[in-house]
N, C-alpha and C. Protein backbone atom coordinates (compact mmCIF):
# COMPACT_ATOMS: atom_id res chain seq x y z
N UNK A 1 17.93 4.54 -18.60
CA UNK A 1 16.54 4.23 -18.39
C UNK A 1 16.38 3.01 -17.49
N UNK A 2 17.37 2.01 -17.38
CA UNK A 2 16.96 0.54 -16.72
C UNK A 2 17.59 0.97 -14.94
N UNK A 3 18.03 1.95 -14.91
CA UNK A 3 18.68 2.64 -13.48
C UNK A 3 17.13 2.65 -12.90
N UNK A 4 16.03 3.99 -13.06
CA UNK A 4 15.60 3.97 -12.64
C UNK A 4 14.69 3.09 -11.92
N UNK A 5 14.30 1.90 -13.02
CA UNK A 5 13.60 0.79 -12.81
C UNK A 5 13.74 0.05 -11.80
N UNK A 6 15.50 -0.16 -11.91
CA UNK A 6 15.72 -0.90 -11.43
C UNK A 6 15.97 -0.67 -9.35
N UNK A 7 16.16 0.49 -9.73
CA UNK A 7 15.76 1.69 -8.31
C UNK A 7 14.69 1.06 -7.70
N UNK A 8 13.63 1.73 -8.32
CA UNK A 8 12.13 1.22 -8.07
C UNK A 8 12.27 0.06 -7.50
N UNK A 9 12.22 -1.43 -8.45
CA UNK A 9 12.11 -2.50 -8.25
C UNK A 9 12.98 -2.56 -6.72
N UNK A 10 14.31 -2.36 -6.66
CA UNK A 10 14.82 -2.92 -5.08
C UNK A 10 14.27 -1.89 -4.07
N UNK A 11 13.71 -0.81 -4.11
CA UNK A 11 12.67 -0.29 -3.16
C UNK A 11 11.42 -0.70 -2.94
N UNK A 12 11.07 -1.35 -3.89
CA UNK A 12 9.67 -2.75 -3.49
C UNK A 12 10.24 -3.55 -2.44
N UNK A 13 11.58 -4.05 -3.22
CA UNK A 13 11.91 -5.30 -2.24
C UNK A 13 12.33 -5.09 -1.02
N UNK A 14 12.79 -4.03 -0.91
CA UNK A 14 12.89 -3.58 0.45
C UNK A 14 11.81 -3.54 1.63
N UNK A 15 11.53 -2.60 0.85
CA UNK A 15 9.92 -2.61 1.71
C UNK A 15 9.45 -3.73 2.23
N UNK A 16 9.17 -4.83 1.22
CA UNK A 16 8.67 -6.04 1.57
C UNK A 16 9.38 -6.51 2.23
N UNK A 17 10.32 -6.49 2.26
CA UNK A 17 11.78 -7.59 3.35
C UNK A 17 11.27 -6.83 4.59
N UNK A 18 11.27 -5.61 4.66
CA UNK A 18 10.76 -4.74 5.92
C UNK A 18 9.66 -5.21 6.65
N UNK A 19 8.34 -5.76 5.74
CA UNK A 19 7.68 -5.80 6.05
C UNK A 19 7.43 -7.43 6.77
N UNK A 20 8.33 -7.95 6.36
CA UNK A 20 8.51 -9.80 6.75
C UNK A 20 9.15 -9.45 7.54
N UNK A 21 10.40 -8.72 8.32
CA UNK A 21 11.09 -8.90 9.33
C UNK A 21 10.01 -8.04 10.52
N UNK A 22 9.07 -7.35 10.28
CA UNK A 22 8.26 -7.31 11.13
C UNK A 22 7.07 -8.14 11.72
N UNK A 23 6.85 -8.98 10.39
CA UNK A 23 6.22 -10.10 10.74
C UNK A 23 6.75 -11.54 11.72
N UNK A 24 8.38 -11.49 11.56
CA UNK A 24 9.05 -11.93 11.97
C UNK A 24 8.69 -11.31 13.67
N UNK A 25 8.90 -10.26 13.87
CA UNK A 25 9.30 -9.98 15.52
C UNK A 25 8.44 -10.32 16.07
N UNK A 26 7.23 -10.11 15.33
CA UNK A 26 5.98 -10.09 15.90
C UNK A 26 5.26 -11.76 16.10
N UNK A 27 6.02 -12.50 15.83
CA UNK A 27 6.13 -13.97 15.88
C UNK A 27 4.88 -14.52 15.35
N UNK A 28 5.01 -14.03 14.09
CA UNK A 28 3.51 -14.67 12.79
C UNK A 28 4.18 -16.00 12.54
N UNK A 29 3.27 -16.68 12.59
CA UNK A 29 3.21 -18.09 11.72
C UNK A 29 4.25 -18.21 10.67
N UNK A 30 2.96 -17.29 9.74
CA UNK A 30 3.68 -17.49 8.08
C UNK A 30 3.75 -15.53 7.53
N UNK A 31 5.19 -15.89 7.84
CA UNK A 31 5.45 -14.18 8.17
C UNK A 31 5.81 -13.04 6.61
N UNK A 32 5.70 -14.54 5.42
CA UNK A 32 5.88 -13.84 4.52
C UNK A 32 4.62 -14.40 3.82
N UNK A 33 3.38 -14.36 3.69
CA UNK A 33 2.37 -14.62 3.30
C UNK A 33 1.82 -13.83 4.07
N UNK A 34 1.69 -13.28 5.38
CA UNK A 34 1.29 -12.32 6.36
C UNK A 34 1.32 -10.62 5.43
N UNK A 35 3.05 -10.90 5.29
CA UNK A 35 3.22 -9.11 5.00
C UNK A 35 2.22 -9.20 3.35
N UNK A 36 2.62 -10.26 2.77
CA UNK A 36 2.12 -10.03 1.27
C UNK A 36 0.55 -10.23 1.26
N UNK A 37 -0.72 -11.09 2.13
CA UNK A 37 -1.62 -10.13 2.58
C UNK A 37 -1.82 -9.06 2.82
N UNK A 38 -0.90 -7.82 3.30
CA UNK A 38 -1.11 -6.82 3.81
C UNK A 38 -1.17 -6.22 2.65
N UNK A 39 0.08 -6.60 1.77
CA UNK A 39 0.51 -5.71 0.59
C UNK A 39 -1.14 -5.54 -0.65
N UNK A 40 -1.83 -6.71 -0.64
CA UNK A 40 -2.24 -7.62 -1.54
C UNK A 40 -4.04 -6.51 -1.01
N UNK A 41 -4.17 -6.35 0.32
CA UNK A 41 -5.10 -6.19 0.60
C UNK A 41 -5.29 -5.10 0.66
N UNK A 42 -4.00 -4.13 0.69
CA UNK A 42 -4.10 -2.39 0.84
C UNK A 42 -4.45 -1.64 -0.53
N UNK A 43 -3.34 -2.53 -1.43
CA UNK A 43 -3.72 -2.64 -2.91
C UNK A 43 -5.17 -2.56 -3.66
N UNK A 44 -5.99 -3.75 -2.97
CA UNK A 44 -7.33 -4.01 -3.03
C UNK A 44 -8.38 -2.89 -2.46
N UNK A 45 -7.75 -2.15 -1.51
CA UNK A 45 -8.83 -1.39 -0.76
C UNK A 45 -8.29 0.07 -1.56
N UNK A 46 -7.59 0.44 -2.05
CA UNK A 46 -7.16 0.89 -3.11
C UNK A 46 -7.93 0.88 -4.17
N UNK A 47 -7.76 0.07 -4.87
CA UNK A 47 -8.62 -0.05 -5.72
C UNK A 47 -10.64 -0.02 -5.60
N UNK A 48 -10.40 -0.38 -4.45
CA UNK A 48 -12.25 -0.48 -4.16
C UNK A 48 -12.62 1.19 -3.87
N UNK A 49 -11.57 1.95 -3.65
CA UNK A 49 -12.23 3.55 -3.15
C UNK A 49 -12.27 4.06 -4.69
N UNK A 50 -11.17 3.70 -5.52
CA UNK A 50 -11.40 4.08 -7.09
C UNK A 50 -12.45 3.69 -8.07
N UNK A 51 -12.79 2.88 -7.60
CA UNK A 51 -14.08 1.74 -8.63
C UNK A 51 -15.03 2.33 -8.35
N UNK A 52 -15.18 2.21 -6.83
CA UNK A 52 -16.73 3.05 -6.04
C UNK A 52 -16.89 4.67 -5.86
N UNK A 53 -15.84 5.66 -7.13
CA UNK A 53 -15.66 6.88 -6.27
C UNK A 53 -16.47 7.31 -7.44
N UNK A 54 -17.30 6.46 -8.54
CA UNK A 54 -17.99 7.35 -9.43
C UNK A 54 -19.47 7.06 -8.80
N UNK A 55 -19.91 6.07 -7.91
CA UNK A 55 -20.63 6.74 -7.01
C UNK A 55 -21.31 7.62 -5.54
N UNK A 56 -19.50 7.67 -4.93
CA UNK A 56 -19.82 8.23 -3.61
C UNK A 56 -18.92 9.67 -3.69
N UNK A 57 -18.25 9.69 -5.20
CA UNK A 57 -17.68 11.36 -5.02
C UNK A 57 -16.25 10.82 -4.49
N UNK A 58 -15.92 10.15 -3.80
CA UNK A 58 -14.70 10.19 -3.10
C UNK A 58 -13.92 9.12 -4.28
N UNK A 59 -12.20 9.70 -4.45
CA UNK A 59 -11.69 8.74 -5.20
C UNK A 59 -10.37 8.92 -4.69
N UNK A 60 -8.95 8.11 -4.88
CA UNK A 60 -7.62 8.67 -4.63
C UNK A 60 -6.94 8.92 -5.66
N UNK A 61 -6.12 9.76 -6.33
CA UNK A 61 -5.35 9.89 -7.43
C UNK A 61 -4.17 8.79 -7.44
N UNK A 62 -4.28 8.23 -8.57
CA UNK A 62 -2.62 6.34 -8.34
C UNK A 62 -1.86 7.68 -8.69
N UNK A 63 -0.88 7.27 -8.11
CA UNK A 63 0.66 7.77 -7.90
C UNK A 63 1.60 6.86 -6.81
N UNK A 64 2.50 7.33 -7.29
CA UNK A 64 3.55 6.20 -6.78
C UNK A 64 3.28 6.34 -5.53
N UNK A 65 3.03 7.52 -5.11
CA UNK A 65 3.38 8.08 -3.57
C UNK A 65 1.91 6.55 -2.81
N UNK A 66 0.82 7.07 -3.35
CA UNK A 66 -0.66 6.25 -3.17
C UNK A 66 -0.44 4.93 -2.85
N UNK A 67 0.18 4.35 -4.45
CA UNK A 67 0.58 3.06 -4.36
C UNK A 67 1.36 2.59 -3.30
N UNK A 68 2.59 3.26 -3.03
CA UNK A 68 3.85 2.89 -2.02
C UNK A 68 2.69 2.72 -0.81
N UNK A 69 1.68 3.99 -0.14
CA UNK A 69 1.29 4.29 1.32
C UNK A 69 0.69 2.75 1.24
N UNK A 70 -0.50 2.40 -0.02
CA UNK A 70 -0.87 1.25 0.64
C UNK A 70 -0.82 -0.02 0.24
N UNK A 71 0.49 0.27 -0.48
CA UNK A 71 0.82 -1.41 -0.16
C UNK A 71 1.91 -1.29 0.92
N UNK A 72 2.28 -0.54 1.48
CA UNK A 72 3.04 -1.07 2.52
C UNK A 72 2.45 -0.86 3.97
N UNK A 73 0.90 0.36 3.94
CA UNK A 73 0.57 0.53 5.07
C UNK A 73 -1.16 -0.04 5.34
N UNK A 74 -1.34 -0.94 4.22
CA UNK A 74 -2.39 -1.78 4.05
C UNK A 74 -3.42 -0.61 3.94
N UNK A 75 -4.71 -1.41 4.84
CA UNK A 75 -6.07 -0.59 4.79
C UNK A 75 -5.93 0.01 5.63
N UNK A 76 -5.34 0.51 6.70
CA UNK A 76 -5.20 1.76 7.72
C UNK A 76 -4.33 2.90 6.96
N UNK A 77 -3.56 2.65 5.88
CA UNK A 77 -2.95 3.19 4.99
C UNK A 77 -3.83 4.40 4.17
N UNK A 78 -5.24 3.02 3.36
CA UNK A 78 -5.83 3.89 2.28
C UNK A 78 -7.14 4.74 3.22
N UNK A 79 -7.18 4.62 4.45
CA UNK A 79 -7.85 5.13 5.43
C UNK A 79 -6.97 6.15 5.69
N UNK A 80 -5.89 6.78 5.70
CA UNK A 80 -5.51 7.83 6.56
C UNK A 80 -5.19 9.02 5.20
N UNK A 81 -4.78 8.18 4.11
CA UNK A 81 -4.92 8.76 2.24
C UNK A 81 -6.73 8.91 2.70
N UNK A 82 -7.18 8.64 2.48
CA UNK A 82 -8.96 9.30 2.34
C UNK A 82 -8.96 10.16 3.62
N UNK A 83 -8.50 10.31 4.62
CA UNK A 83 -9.07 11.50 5.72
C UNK A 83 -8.15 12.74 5.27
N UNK A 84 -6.66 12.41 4.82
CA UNK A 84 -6.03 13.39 4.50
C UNK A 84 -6.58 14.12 3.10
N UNK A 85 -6.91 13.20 2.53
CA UNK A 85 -7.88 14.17 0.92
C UNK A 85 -8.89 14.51 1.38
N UNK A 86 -9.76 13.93 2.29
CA UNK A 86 -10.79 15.01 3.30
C UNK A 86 -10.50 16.08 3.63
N UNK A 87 -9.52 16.76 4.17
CA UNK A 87 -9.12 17.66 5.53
C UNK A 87 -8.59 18.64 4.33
N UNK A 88 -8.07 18.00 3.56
CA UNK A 88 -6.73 19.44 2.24
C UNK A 88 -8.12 19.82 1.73
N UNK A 89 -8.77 18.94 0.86
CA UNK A 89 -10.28 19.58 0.16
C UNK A 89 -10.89 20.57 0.50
């Protein structure tokens, strides 16, 4: 049981290291406060389509898959998750 977890957990960290060495190329300031904004804010916009989907109809199902797209692909992330649950619907 602590395998899988522990799976999980260093595929976070990955990601995130991924996501600082791109902050890195891209010659950010503060390149690991940068990616973890991104993470922090995709999360958030995430959550704001779920809170607000008992009044506009639109919501995303959490799943890992959800979670992973936007914390690692921010709010252009939970934007391309809402056109794709548009288009399958």
């Amino acid at each position: 049981m602590i395998l899988p977890n522990l799976i999980l957990v260093l595929s976070m960290c990955g990601v995130f290291a991924l996501l600082v060495v791109i902050q890195v190329i891209v010659k950010a300031k503060k390149p690991v406060q940068r990616a973890a904004g991104g993470v922090i804010m995709g999360l958030c916009a995430l959550a704001a389509v779920n809170l607000t989907g008992f009044f506009t109809g639109v919501s995303l199902p959490l799943s890992p898959l959800t979670i992973g797209i936007s914390g690692a692909a921010g709010i252009p992330g939970v934007t391309m998750l809402l056109l794709l649950n548009l288009i399958i619907k």
